[in-house]
Protein backbone atom coordinates (compact mmCIF):
# COMPACT_ATOMS: atom_id res chain seq x y z
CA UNK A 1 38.46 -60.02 -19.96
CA UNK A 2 38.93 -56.47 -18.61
CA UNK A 3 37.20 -55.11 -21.77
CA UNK A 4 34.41 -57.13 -20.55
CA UNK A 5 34.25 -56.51 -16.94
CA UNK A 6 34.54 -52.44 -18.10
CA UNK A 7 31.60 -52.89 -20.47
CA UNK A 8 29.89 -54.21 -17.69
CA UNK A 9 30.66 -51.86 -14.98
CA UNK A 10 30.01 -49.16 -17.52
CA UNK A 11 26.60 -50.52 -18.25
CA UNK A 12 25.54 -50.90 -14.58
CA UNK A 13 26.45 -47.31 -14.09
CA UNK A 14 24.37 -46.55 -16.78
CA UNK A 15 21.09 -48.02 -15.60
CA UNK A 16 22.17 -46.94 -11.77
CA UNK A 17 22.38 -43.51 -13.33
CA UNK A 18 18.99 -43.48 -15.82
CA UNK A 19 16.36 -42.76 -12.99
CA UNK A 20 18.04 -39.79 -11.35
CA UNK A 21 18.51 -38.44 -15.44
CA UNK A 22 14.27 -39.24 -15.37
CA UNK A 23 13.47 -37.74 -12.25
CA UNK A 24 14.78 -34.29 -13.44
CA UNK A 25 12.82 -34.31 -16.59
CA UNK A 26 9.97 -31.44 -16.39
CA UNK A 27 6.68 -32.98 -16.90
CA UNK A 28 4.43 -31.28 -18.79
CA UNK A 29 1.65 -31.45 -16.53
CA UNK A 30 -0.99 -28.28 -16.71
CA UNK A 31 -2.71 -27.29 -13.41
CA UNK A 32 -5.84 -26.94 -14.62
CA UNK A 33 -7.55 -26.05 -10.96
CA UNK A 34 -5.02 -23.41 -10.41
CA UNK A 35 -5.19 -21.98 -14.04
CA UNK A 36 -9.15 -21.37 -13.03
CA UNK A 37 -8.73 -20.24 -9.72
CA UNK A 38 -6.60 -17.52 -11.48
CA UNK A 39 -8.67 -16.76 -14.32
CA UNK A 40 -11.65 -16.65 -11.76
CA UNK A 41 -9.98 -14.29 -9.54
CA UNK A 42 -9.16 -12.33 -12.20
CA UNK A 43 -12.56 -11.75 -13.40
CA UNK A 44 -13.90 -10.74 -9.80
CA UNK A 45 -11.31 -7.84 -10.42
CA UNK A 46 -11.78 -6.80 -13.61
CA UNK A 47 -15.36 -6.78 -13.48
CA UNK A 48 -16.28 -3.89 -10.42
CA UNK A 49 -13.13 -2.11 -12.72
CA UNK A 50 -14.87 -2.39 -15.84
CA UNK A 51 -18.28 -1.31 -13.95
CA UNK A 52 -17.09 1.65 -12.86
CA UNK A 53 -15.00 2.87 -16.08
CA UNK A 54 -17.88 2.37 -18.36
CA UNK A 55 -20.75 4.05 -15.97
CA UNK A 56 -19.00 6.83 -15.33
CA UNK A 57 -19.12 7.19 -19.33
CA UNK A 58 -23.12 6.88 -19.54
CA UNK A 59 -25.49 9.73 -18.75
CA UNK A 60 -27.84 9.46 -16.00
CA UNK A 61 -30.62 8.55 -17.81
CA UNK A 62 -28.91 5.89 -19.96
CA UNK A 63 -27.47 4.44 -16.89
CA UNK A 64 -31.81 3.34 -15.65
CA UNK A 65 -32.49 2.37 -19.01
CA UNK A 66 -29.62 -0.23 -19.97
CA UNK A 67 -27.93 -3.48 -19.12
CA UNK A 68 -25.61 -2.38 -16.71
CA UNK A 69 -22.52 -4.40 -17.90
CA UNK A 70 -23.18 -2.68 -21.42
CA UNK A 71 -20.68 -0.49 -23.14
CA UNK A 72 -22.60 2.44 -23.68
CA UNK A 73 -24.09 3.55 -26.86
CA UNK A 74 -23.08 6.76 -26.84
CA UNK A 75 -20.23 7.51 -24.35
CA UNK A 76 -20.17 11.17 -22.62
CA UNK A 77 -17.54 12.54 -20.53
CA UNK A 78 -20.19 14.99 -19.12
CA UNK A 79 -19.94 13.19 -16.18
CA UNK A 80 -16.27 13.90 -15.56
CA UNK A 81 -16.66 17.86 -16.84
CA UNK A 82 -19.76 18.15 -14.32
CA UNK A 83 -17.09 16.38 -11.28
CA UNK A 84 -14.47 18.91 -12.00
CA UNK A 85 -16.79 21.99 -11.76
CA UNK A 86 -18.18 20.81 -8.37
CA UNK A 87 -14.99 22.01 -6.75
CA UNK A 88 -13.24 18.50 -7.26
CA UNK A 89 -9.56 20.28 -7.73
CA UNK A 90 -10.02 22.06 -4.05
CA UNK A 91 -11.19 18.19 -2.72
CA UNK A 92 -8.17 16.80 -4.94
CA UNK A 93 -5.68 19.34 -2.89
CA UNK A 94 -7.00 18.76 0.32
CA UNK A 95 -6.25 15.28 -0.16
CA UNK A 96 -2.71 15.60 -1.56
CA UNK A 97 -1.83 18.09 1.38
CA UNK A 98 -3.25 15.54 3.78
CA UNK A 99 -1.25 12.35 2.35
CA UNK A 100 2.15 14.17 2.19
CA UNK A 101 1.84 15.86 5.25
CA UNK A 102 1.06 12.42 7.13
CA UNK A 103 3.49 9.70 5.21
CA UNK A 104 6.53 12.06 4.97
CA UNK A 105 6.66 12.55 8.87
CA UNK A 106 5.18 8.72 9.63
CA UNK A 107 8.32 7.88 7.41
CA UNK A 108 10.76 9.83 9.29
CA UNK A 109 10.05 8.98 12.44
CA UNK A 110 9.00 5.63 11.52
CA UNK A 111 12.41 4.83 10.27
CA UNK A 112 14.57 6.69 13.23
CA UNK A 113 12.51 4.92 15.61
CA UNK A 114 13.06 1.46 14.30
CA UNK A 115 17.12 2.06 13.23
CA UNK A 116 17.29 3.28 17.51
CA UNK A 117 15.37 0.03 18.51
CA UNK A 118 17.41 -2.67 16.38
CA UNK A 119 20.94 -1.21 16.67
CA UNK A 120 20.30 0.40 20.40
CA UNK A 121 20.68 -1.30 23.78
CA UNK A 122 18.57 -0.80 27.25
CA UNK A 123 15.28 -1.89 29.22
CA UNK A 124 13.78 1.87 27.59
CA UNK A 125 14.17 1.01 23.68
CA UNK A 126 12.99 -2.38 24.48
CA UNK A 127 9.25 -1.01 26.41
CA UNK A 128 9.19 1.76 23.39
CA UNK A 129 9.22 -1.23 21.07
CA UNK A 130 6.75 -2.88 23.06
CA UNK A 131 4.35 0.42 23.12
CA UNK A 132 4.61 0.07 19.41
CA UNK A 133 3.53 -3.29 18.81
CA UNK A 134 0.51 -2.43 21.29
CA UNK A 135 -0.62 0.01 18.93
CA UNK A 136 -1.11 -2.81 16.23
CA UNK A 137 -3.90 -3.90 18.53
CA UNK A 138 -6.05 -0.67 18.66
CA UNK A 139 -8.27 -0.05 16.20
CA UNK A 140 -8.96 3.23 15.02
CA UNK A 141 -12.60 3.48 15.44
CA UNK A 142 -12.07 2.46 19.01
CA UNK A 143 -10.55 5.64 19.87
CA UNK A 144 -12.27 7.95 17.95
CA UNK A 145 -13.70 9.65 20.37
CA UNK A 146 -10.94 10.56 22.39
CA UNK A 147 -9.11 11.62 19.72
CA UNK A 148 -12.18 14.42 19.14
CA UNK A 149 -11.74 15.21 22.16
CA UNK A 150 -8.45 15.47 22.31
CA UNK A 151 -8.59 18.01 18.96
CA UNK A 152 -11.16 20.05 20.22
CA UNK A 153 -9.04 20.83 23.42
CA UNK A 154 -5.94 21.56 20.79
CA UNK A 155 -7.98 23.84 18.78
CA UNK A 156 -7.50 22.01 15.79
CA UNK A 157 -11.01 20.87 15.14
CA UNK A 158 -11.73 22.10 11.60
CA UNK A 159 -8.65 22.15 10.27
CA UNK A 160 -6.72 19.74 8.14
CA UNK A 161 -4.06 19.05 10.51
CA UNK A 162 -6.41 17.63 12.59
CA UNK A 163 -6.59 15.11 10.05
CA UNK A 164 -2.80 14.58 10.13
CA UNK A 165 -1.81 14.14 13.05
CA UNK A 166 -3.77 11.12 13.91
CA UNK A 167 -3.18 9.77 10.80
CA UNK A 168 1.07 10.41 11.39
CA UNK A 169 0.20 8.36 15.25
CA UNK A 170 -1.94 5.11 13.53
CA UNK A 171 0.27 4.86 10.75
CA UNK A 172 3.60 4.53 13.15
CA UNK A 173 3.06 1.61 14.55
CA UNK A 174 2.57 -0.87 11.49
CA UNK A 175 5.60 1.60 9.86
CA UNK A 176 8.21 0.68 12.48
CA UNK A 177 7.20 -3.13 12.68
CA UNK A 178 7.92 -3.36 9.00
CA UNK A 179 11.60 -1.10 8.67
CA UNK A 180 12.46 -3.42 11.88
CA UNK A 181 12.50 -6.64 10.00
CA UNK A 182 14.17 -4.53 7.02
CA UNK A 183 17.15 -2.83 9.56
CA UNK A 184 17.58 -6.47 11.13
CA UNK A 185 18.72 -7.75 7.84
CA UNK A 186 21.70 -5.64 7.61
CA UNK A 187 25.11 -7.34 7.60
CA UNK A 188 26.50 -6.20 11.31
CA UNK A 189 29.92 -6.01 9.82
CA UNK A 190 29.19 -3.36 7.45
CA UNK A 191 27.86 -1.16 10.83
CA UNK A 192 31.34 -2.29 11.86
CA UNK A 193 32.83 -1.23 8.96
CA UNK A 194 31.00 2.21 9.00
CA UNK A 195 32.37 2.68 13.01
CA UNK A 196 36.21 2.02 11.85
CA UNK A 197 35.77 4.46 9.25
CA UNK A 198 34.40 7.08 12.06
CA UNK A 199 31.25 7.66 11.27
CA UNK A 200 28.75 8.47 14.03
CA UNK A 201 25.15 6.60 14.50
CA UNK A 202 24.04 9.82 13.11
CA UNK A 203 25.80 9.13 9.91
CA UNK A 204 25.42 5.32 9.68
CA UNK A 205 21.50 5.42 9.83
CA UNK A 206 21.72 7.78 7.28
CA UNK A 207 24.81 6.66 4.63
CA UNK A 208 24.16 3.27 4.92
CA UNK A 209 20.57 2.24 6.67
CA UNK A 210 18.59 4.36 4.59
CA UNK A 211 19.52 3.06 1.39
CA UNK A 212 19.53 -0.25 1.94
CA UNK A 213 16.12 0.17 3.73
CA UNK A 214 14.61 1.68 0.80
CA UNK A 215 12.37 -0.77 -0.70
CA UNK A 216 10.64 -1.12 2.70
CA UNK A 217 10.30 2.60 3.20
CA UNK A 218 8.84 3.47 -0.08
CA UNK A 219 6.73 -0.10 0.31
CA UNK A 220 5.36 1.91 3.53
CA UNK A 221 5.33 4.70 2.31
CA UNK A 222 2.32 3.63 -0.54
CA UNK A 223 0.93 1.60 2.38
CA UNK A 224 0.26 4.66 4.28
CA UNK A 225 -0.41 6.59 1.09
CA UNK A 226 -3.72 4.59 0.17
CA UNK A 227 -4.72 4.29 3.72
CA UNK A 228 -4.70 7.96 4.30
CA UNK A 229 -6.11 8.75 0.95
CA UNK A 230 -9.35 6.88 1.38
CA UNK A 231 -9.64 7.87 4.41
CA UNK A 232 -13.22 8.63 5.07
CA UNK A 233 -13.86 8.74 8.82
CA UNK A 234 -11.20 11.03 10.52
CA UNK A 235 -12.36 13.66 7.79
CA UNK A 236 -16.22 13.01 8.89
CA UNK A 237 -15.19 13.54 12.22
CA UNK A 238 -13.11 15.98 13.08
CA UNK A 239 -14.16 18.63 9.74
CA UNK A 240 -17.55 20.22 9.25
CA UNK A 241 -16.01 22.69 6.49
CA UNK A 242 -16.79 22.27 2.81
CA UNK A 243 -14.02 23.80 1.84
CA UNK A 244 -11.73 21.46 3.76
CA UNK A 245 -13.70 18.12 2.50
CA UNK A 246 -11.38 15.86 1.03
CA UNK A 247 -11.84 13.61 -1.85
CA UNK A 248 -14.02 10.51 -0.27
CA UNK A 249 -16.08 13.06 1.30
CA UNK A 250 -16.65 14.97 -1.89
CA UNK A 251 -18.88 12.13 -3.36
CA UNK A 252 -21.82 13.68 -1.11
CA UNK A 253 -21.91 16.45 -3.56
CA UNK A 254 -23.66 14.38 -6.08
CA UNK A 255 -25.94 12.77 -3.32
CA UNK A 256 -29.72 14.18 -3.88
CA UNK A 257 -31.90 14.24 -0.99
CA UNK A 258 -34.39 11.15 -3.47
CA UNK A 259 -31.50 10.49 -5.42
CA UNK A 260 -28.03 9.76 -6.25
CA UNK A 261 -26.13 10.75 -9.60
CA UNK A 262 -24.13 6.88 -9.78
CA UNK A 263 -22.06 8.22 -12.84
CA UNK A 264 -21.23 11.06 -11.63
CA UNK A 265 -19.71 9.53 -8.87
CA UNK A 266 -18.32 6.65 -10.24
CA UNK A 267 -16.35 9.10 -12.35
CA UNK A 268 -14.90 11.07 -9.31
CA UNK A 269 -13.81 7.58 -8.37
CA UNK A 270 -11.73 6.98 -11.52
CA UNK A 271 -10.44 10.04 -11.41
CA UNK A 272 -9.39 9.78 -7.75
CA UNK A 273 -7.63 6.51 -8.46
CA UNK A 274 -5.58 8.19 -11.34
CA UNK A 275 -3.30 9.24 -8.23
CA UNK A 276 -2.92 6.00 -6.96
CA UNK A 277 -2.16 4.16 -9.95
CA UNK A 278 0.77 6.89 -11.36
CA UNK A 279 2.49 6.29 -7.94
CA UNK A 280 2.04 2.50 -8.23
CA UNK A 281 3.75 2.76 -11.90
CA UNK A 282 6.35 5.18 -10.32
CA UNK A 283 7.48 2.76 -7.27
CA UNK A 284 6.10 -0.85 -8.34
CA UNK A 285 9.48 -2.01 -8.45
CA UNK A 286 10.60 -0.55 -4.80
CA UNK A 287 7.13 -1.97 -3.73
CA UNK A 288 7.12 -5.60 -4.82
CA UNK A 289 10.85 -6.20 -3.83
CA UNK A 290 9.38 -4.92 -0.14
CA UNK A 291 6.96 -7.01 -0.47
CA UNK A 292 8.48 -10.09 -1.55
CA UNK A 293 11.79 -9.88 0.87
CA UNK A 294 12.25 -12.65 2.87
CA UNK A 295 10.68 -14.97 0.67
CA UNK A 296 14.08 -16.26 -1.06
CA UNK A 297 15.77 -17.10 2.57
């Protein structure tokens, strides 16, 4: 009798258990829509890309003459020798000393500003963060002209700084928004921990903040990068120099007054992106872990 009435508890459990074991079986389903949104998107991408790498191989008269999606028949590199001899290393330099001199002091400041506003107290940090976050809503074309004004009066106009400094004061805002979120993540008891040990501010933004806050800065840091890099109107405006041209402004060089050499300067755009995509490879890891924080809370 027991036997019995245990076979047929034991077989009740069973079928009470069976659709929770069914529910937790992966279905194979494919999503087909999804799957072809991708691939689509992935063509819009690869295509300009593919464009731009195979023009800049043609010559200028092949480039009239065939299909323009076709590989050419006989690939040059003329193109690329006839970029570098039109003074594309001083353009390439100008750029470099441009993008360093404005992310490495956006950075700095950037990240004292924000470690001052999230672990300090007081009405003053609280309207600096609030000057900040106004500067998200000004548009740099909207105040382009007092900023030449404001470089002529420096006696700066000309010169590359010119170019950095209002770079360094757009790029601030956006910079210190961002490490914010990052510094607000931070454990409070290991700041606590860092105070019984006797460490200063001074030493806990820098021994503990700044490491753990480095995904976001280097994330900015490349966010600033490309942004100053392609820059193309602060160098219109406020330089007049060839020699101080940088490298979006150095595609006027192959700019006729009836015409304009296309592979030449679609191959002073690949090799102006070769920057951009070594310091991806370098700090993709740093960047998409900035990127992606947050999403796993």
């Amino acid at each position: 009798m027991s036997a019995t009435l245990t076979g047929s508890t034991t077989t009740k459990r069973d079928r009470d258990m069976q659709p929770a074991v069914k529910l937790n079986r992966p279905k194979g389903r494919f999503n087909l829509p999804g799957g072809a949104a991708g691939w689509l998107w992935l063509a819009i991408i690869i295509i300009p890309i593919y464009y731009i790498v195979i023009t800049s191989l043609k010559t200028q008269a092949g480039y009239f003459s065939q299909n323009p999606l076709a590989f050419p028949a006989k690939p040059t590199l003329e193109n690329y020798k006839m970029v570098i001899e039109a003074d594309f290393t001083r353009y390439f330099f100008n750029s470099v000393i441009i993008t360093v001199g404005a992310v490495i002091p956006t950075l700095i400041v950037a990240f004292m500003a924000s470690f001052a506003i999230v672990r300090g107290n007081g009405k003053f940090l609280k309207g600096v963060n609030a000057l900040f976050l106004m500067g998200l809503a000004i548009p740099l074309q909207a105040t382009i002209i007092p900023v030449y004004l404001m470089i002529i009066k420096m006696n700066l106009y000309d010169s590359l700084l010119a170019i950095i400094l209002p770079s360094v004061a757009f790029a601030i805002p956006l910079s210190v928004l961002i490490m914010c979120n990052f510094i607000r993540d931070v454990p409070n008891e290991l700041f606590e921990s860092m105070r019984l040990d006797g460490c200063s501010e001074w030493q806990t933004m820098w021994r503990l903040a700044l490491p753990l806050t480095k995904p976001a800065i280097v994330t900015v840091g490349i966010y600033n990068g490309l942004g100053v890099w392609n820059g193309f109107l602060l160098p219109l405006i406020l330089t007049q120099s060839p020699e101080l041209r940088v490298l979006p402004l150095g595609l006027w060089t192959f700019q006729g007054e009836f015409s304009v050499n296309i592979p030449a300067v679609l191959a002073s755009v690949v090799l102006s992106t070769l920057p951009v995509l070594a310091l991806y490879i370098l700090g993709r890891r740093q960047l998409l872990s900035g990127l992606t924080a947050g999403f796993s809370k």
